[in-house]
Protein backbone atom coordinates (compact mmCIF):
# COMPACT_ATOMS: atom_id res chain seq x y z
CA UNK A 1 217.15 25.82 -293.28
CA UNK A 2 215.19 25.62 -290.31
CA UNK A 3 212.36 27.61 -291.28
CA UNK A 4 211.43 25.23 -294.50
CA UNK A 5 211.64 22.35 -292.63
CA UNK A 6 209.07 24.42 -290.17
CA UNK A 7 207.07 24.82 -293.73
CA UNK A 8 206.91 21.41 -295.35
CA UNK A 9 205.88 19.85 -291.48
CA UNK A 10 202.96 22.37 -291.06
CA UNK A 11 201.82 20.96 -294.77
CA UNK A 12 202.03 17.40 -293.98
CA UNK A 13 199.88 18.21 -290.69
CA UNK A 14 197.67 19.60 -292.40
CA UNK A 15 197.14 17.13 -295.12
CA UNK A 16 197.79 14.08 -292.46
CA UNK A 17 194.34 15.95 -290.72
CA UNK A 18 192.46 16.69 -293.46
CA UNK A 19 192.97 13.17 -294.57
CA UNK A 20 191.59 11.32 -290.77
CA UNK A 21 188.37 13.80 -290.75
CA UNK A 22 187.92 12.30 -294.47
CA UNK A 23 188.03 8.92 -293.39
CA UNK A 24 185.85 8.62 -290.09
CA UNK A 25 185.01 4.53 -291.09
CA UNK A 26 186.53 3.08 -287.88
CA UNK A 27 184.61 5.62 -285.93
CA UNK A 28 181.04 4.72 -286.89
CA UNK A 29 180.50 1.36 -284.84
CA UNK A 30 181.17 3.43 -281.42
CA UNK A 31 179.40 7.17 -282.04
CA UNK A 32 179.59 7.33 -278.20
CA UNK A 33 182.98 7.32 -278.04
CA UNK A 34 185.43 10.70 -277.93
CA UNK A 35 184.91 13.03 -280.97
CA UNK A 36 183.80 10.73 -283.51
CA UNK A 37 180.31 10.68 -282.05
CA UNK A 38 179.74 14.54 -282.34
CA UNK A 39 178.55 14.54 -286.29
CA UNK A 40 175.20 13.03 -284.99
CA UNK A 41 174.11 16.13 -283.85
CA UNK A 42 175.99 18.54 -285.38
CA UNK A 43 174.16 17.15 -289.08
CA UNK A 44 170.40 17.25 -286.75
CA UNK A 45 171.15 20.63 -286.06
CA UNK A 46 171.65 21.59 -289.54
CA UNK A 47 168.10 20.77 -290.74
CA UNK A 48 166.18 23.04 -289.01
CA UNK A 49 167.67 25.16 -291.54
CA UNK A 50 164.50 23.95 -293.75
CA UNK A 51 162.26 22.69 -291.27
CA UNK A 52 159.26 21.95 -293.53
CA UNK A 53 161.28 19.24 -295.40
CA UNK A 54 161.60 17.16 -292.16
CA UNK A 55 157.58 17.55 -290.34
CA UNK A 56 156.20 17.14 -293.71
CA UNK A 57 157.67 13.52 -294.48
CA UNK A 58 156.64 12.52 -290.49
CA UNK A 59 152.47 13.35 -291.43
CA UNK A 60 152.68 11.25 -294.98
CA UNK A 61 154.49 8.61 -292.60
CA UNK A 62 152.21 8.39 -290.41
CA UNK A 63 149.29 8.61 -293.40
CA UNK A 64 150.90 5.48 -294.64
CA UNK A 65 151.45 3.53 -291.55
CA UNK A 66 148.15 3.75 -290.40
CA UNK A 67 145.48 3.85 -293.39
CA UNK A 68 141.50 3.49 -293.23
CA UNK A 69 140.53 -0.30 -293.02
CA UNK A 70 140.07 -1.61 -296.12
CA UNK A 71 136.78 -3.14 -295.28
CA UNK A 72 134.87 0.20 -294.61
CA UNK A 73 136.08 1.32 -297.94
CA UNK A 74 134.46 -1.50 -299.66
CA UNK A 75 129.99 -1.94 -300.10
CA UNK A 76 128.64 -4.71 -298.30
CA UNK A 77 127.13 -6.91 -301.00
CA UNK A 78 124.04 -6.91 -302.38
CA UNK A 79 121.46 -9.13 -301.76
CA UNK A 80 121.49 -12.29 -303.40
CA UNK A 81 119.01 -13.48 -306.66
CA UNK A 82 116.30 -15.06 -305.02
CA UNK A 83 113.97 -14.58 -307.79
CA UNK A 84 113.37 -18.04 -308.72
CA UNK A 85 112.96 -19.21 -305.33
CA UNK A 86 110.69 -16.56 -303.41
CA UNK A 87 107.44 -16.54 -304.80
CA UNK A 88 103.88 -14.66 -303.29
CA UNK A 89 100.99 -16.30 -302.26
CA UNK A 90 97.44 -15.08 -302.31
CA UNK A 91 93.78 -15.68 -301.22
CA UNK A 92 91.68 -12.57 -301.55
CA UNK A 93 93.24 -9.68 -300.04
CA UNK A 94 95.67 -11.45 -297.94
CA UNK A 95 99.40 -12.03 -299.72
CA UNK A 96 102.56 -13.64 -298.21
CA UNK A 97 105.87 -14.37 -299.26
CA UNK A 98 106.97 -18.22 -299.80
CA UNK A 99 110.33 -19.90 -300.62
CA UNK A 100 109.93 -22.94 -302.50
CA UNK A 101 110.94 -26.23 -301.46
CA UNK A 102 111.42 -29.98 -301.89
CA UNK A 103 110.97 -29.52 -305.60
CA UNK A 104 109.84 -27.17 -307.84
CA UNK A 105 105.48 -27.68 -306.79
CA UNK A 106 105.88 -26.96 -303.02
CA UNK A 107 105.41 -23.25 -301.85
CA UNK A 108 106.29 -22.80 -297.78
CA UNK A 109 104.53 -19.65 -296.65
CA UNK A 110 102.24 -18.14 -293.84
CA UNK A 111 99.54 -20.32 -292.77
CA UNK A 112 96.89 -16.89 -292.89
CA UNK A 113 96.64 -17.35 -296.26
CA UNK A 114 95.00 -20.70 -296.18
CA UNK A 115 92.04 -19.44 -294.28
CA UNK A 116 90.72 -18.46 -298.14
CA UNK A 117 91.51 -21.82 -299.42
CA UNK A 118 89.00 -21.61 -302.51
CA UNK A 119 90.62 -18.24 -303.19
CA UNK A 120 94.59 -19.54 -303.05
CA UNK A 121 96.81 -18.61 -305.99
CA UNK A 122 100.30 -18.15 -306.51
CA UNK A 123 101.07 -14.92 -308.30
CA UNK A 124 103.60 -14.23 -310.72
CA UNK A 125 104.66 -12.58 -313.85
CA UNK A 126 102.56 -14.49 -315.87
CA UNK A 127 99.33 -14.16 -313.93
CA UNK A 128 98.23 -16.79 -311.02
CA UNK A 129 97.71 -20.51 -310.63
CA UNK A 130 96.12 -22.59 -307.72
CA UNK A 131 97.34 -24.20 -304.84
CA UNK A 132 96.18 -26.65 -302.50
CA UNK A 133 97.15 -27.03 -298.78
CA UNK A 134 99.37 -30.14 -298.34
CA UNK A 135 99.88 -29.33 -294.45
CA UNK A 136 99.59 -26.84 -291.50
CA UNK A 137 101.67 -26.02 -288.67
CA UNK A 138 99.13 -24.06 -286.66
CA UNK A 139 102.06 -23.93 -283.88
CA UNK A 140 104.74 -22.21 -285.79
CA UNK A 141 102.09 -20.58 -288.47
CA UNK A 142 103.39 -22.13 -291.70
CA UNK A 143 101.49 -23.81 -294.57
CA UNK A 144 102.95 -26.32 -297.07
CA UNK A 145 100.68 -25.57 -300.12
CA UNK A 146 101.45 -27.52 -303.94
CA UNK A 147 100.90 -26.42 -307.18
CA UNK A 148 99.93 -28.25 -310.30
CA UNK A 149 102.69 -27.14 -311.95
CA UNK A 150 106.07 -25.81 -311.60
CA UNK A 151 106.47 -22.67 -309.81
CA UNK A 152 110.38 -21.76 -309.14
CA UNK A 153 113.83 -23.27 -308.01
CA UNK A 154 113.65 -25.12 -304.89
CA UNK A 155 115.97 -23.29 -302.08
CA UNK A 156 118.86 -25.01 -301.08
CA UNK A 157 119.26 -25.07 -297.38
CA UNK A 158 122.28 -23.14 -295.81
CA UNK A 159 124.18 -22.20 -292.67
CA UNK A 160 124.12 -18.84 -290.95
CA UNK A 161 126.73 -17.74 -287.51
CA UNK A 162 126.25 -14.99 -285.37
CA UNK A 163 126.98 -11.71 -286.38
CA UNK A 164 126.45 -12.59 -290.40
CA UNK A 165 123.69 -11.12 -292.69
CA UNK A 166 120.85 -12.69 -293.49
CA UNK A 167 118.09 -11.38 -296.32
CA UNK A 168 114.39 -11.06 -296.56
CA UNK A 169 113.28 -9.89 -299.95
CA UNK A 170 115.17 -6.54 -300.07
CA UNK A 171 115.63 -5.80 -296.05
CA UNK A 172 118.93 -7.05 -294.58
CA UNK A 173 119.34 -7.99 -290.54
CA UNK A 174 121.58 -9.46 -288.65
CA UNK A 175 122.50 -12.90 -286.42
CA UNK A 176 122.11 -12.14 -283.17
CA UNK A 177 121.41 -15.14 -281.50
CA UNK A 178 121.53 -18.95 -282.99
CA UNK A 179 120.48 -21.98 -280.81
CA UNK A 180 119.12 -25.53 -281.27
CA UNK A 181 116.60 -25.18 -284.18
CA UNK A 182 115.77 -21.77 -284.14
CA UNK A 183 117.85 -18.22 -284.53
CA UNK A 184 117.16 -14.33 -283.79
CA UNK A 185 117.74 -11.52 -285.64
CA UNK A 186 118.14 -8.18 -285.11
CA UNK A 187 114.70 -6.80 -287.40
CA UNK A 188 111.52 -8.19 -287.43
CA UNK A 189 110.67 -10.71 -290.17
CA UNK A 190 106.66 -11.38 -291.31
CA UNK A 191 105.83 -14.62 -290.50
CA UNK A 192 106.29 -17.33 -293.59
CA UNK A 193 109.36 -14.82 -295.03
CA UNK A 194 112.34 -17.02 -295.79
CA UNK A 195 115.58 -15.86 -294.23
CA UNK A 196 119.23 -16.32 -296.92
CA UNK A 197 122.53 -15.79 -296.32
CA UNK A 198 124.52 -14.14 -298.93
CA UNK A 199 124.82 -16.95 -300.80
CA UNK A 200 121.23 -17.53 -301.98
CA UNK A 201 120.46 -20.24 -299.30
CA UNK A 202 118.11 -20.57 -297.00
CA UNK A 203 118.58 -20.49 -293.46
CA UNK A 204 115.35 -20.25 -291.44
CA UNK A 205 111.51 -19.19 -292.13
CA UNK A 206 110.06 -16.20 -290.21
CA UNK A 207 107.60 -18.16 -287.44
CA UNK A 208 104.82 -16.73 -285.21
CA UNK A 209 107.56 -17.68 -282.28
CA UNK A 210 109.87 -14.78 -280.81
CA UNK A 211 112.70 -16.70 -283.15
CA UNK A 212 113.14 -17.91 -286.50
CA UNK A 213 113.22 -21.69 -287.32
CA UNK A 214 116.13 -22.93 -288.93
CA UNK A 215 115.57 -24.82 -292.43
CA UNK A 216 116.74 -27.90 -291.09
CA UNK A 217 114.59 -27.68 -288.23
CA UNK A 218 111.10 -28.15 -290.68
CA UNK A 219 111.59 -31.46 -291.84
CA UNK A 220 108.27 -32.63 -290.13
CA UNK A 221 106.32 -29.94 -292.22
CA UNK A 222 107.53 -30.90 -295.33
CA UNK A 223 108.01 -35.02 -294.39
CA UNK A 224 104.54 -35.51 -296.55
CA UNK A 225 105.58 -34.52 -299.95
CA UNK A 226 109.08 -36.35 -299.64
CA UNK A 227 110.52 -38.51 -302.46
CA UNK A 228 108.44 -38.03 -305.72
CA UNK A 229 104.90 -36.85 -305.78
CA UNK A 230 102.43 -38.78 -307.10
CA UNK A 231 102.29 -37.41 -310.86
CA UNK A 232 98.38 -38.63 -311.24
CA UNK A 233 95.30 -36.37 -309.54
CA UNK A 234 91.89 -37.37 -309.29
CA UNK A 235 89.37 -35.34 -311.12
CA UNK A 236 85.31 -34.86 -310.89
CA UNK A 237 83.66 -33.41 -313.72
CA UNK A 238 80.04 -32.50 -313.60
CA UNK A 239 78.28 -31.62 -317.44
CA UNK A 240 74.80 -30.62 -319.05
CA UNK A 241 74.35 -32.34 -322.12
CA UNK A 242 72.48 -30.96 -325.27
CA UNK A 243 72.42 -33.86 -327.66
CA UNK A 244 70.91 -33.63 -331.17
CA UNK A 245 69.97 -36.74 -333.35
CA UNK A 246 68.60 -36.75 -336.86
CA UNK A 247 65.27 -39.07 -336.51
CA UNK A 248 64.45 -37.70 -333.16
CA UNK A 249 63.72 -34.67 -331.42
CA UNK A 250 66.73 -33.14 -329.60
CA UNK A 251 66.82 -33.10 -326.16
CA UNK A 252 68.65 -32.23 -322.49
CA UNK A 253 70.67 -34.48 -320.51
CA UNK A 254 73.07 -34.64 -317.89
CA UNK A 255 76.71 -36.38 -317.36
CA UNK A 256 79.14 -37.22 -314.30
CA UNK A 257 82.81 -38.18 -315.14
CA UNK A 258 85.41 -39.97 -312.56
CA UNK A 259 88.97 -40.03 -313.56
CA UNK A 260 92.64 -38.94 -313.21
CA UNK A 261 94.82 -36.50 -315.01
CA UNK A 262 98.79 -37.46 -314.84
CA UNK A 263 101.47 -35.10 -315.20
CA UNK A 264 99.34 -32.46 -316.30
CA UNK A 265 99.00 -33.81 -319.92
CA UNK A 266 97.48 -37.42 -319.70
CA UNK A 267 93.99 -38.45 -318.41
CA UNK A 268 91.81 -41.53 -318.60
CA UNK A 269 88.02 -40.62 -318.25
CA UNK A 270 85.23 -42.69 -317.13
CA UNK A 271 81.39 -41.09 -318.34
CA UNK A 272 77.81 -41.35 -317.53
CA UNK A 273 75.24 -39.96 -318.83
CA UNK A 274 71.45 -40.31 -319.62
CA UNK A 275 69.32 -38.78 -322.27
CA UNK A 276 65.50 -39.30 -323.42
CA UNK A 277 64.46 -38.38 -326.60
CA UNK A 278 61.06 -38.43 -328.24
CA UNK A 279 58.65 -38.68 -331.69
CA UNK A 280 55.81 -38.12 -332.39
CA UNK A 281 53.44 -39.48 -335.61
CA UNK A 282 49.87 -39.49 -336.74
CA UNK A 283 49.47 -43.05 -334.80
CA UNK A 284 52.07 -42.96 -331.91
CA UNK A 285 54.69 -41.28 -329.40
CA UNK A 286 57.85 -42.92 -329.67
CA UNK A 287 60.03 -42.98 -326.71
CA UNK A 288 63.82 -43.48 -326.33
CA UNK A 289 65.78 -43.79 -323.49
CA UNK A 290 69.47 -44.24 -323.96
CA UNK A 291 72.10 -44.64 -320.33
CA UNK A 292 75.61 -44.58 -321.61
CA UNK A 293 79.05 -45.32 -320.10
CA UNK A 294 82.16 -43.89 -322.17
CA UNK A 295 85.38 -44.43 -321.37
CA UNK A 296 88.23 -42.13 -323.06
CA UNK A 297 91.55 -41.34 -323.13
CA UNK A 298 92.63 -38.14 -322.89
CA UNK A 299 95.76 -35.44 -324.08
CA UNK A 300 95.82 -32.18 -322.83
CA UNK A 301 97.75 -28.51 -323.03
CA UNK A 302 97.25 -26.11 -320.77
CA UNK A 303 98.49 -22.37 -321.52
CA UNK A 304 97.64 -19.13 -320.73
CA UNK A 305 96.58 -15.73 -322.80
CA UNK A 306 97.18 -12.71 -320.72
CA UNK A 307 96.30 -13.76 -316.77
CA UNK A 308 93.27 -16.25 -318.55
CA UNK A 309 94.50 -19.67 -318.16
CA UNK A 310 93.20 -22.20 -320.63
CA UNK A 311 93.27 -26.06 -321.25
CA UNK A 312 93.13 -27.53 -324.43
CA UNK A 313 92.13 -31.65 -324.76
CA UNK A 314 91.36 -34.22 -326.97
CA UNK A 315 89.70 -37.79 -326.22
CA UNK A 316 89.32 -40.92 -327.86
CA UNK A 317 87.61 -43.79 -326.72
CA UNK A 318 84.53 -45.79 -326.56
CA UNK A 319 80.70 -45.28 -325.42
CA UNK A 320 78.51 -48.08 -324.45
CA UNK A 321 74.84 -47.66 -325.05
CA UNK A 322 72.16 -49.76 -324.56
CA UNK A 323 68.67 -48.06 -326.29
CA UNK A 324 65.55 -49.21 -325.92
CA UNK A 325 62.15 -47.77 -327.40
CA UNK A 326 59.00 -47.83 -326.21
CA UNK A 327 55.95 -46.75 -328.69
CA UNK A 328 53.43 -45.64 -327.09
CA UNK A 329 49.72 -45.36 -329.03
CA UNK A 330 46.71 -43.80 -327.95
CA UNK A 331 43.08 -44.77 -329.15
CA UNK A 332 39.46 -43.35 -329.04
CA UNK A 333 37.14 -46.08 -330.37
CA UNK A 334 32.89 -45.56 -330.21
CA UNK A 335 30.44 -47.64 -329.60
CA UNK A 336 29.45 -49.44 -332.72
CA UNK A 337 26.07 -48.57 -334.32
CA UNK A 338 26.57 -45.07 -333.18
CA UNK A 339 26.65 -41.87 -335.37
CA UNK A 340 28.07 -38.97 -333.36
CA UNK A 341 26.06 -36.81 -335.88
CA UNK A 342 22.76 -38.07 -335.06
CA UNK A 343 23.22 -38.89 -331.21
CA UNK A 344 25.87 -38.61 -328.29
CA UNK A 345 28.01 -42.01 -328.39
CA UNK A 346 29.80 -43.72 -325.89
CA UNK A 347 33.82 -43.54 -326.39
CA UNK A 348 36.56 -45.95 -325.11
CA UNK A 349 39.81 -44.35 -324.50
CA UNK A 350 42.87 -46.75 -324.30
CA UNK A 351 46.80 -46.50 -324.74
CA UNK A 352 48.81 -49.35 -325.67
CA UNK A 353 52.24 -49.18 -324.54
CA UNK A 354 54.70 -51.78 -326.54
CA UNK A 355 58.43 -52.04 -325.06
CA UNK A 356 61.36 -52.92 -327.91
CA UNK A 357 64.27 -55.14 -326.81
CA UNK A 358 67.34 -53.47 -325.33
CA UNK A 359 69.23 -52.95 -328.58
CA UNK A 360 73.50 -52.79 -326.81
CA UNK A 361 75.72 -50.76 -328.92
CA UNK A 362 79.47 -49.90 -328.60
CA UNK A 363 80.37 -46.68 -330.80
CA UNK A 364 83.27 -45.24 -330.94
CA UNK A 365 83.38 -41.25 -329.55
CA UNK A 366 85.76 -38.36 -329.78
CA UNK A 367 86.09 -35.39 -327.71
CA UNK A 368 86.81 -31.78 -328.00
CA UNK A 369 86.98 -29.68 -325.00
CA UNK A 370 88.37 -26.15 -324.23
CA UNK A 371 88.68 -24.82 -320.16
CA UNK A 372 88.55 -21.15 -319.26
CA UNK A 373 89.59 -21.36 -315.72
CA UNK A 374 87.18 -24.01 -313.98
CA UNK A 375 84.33 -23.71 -316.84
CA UNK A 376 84.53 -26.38 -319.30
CA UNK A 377 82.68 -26.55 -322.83
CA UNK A 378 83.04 -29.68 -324.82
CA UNK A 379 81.86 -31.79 -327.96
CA UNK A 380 81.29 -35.12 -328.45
CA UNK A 381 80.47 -37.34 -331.33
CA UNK A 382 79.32 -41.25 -330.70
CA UNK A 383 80.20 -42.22 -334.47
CA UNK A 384 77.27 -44.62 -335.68
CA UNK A 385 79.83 -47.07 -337.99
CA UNK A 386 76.17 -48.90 -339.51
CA UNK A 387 74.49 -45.83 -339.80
CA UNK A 388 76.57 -42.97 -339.98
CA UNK A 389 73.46 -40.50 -340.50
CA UNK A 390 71.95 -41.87 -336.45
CA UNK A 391 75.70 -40.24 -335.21
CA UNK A 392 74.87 -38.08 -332.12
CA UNK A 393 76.47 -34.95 -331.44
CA UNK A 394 76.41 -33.94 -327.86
CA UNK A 395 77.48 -30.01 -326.47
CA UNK A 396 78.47 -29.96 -322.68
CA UNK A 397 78.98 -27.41 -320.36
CA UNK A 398 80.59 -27.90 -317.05
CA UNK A 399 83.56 -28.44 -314.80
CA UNK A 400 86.32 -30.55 -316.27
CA UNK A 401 86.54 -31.48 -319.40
């Protein structure tokens, strides 16, 4: 009896053991404590059975942990669309850029273009169109120049800090250094180049200073064309005048015109002119002399063909003329009782010169005139209403129409 009782106790030990190594739960909160704490290392020291599996999950870790910046990965942006904004100026062989500002006639650019004035033109896809200097800053080396016409978006001013890009046509720089009305960057900018930020908005204009002026900071450069511009310019036209009439000869002339042209369509026209014209008979010379004064009101298109720019107009309005003739008759009468067969005889020689009254006429004219750059050619009619056969027809070449 004693040895199965020996048996079935050895069993139970052994399952009783088994049952404690099973269950190590109460173990785990104190792994320093007596045996418990021993399957810590006994598991590390199994790995290095495969020690591939453990180094190789410690590089990807560390991979993942500590990636590339995301901000080298990415391109800096491009530069922004300043197409509508940054035009070129040029007189002769000098060219600059310019930014436009304070509406869409104003060009801000180098003031070494203006030396050429006669010769200034803003260039674009279309061909070129004149300016005219508004203002010069002879200390920073800027010129406000206008246009008759629109030329581009005006730029909206902008802010700029240190360290951020800023853009000059296609080269990029950097802030280096802003202060009270001017800033520095780190490449040199031509003078009259407008400085952006990414954003399309201007910052500062490249200067004949060390530094860039901030946009804000040119407010007394462009203080003249503030508030709307005047939409009305003064013109000066300057004509030679071939006139033909039916009962007399045809004959030269000249003409000078004062007036304005508003909003590049409208103009009101104020004429002189003077013409003589002559006849001759069997008995006498008849003289006319005709001073006129027309006054007209004009419509006008200008376009272009190619890089030619033209300008089409039409006129209506009146011409004052006051005519008067003068005949003029010359005589040879002999002595009487003389034959000039027989003997010499004495001649008298004497003109008579007899003066009509000033005859005033109003006659209503109309004008057709085409410009090829500053060359003008024009016709005009003065419509005879009582006569319609005495109309004159006048051909002009000149500046203006």
């Amino acid at each position: 009896m004693r040895a199965p009782s020996l048996l079935v106790l050895a069993v139970f030990g052994a399952f009783t053991s088994v049952a404690v190594a099973q269950t190590p739960t109460p173990e785990v909160p104190a792994p320093s404590e007596g045996p418990s704490a021993e399957p810590a290392p006994s598991d590390t020291t199994a790995e290095p059975i495969s020690p591939a599996s453990t180094e190789s999950p410690r590089v990807e870790t560390v991979q993942t942990v500590q990636p590339v910046p995301a901000v080298q990965d990415v391109p800096p942006p491009p530069a922004p669309v300043v197409a509508p904004t940054i035009v070129r100026v040029r007189a002769g062989d000098e060219e600059a850029r310019g930014v436009v500002v304070v509406d869409a006639r104003h060009v801000l650019t180098s003031a070494s273009v203006v030396r050429d004035r006669a010769r200034l033109r803003l260039v674009d896809e279309s061909g070129s169109r004149p300016l005219e200097v508004v203002s010069v800053d002879d200390e920073r080396g800027l010129a406000l120049l206008r246009a008759e016409s629109d030329v581009g978006v005006p730029a909206t001013v902008g802010a700029v800090g240190v360290g951020e890009r800023v853009h000059q046509g296609d080269a990029t720089a950097l802030v280096l250094l802003v202060r009270e009305g001017a800033l520095r960057t780190s490449e040199v900018c031509a003078v009259g180049a407008p400085l952006l930020n990414d954003r399309g908005e201007l910052v500062a204009v490249c200067t004949s200073r060390t530094d860039a002026t901030l946009a804000d900071a040119l407010t007394t450069l462009t203080e003249a064309p503030t508030g709307a511009p005047s939409p009305w310019r003064a013109r000066v036209a300057i004509g030679f005048d071939y006139r033909v009439r039916r009962d007399f000869e045809s004959t030269l002339g000249g003409e000078l015109g004062f007036g304005v042209l508003g909003y590049d369509r409208f103009g009101l026209m104020i004429r002189s002119a003077f013409f003589q014209n002559a006849r001759s008979d069997d008995e006498s010379i008849r003289l006319r002399s005709a001073f006129e004064l027309t006054a007209e009101v004009q419509i006008q298109h200008a376009f272009r063909i190619g890089p030619l720019p033209l300008r089409l107009g039409l006129g209506l309005g009146a011409t004052y003329r006051p005519v008067r003739e003068r005949r003029v008759e010359e005589r040879l009468t002999l002595e009487p009782d003389c034959d000039p067969t027989l003997e010499p005889c004495r001649a008298t020689f004497s003109v008579d010169r007899t003066d009509s009254d000033t005859d005033h006429r109003v006659l209503p004219s109309v004008r057709f005139g085409i410009a090829v750059g500053g060359i003008a050619f024009a016709y005009t009619a003065a419509i005879d209403t009582e006569t319609p056969e005495l109309t004159t027809h006048t051909l002009t070449i000149g500046t203006g129409l």
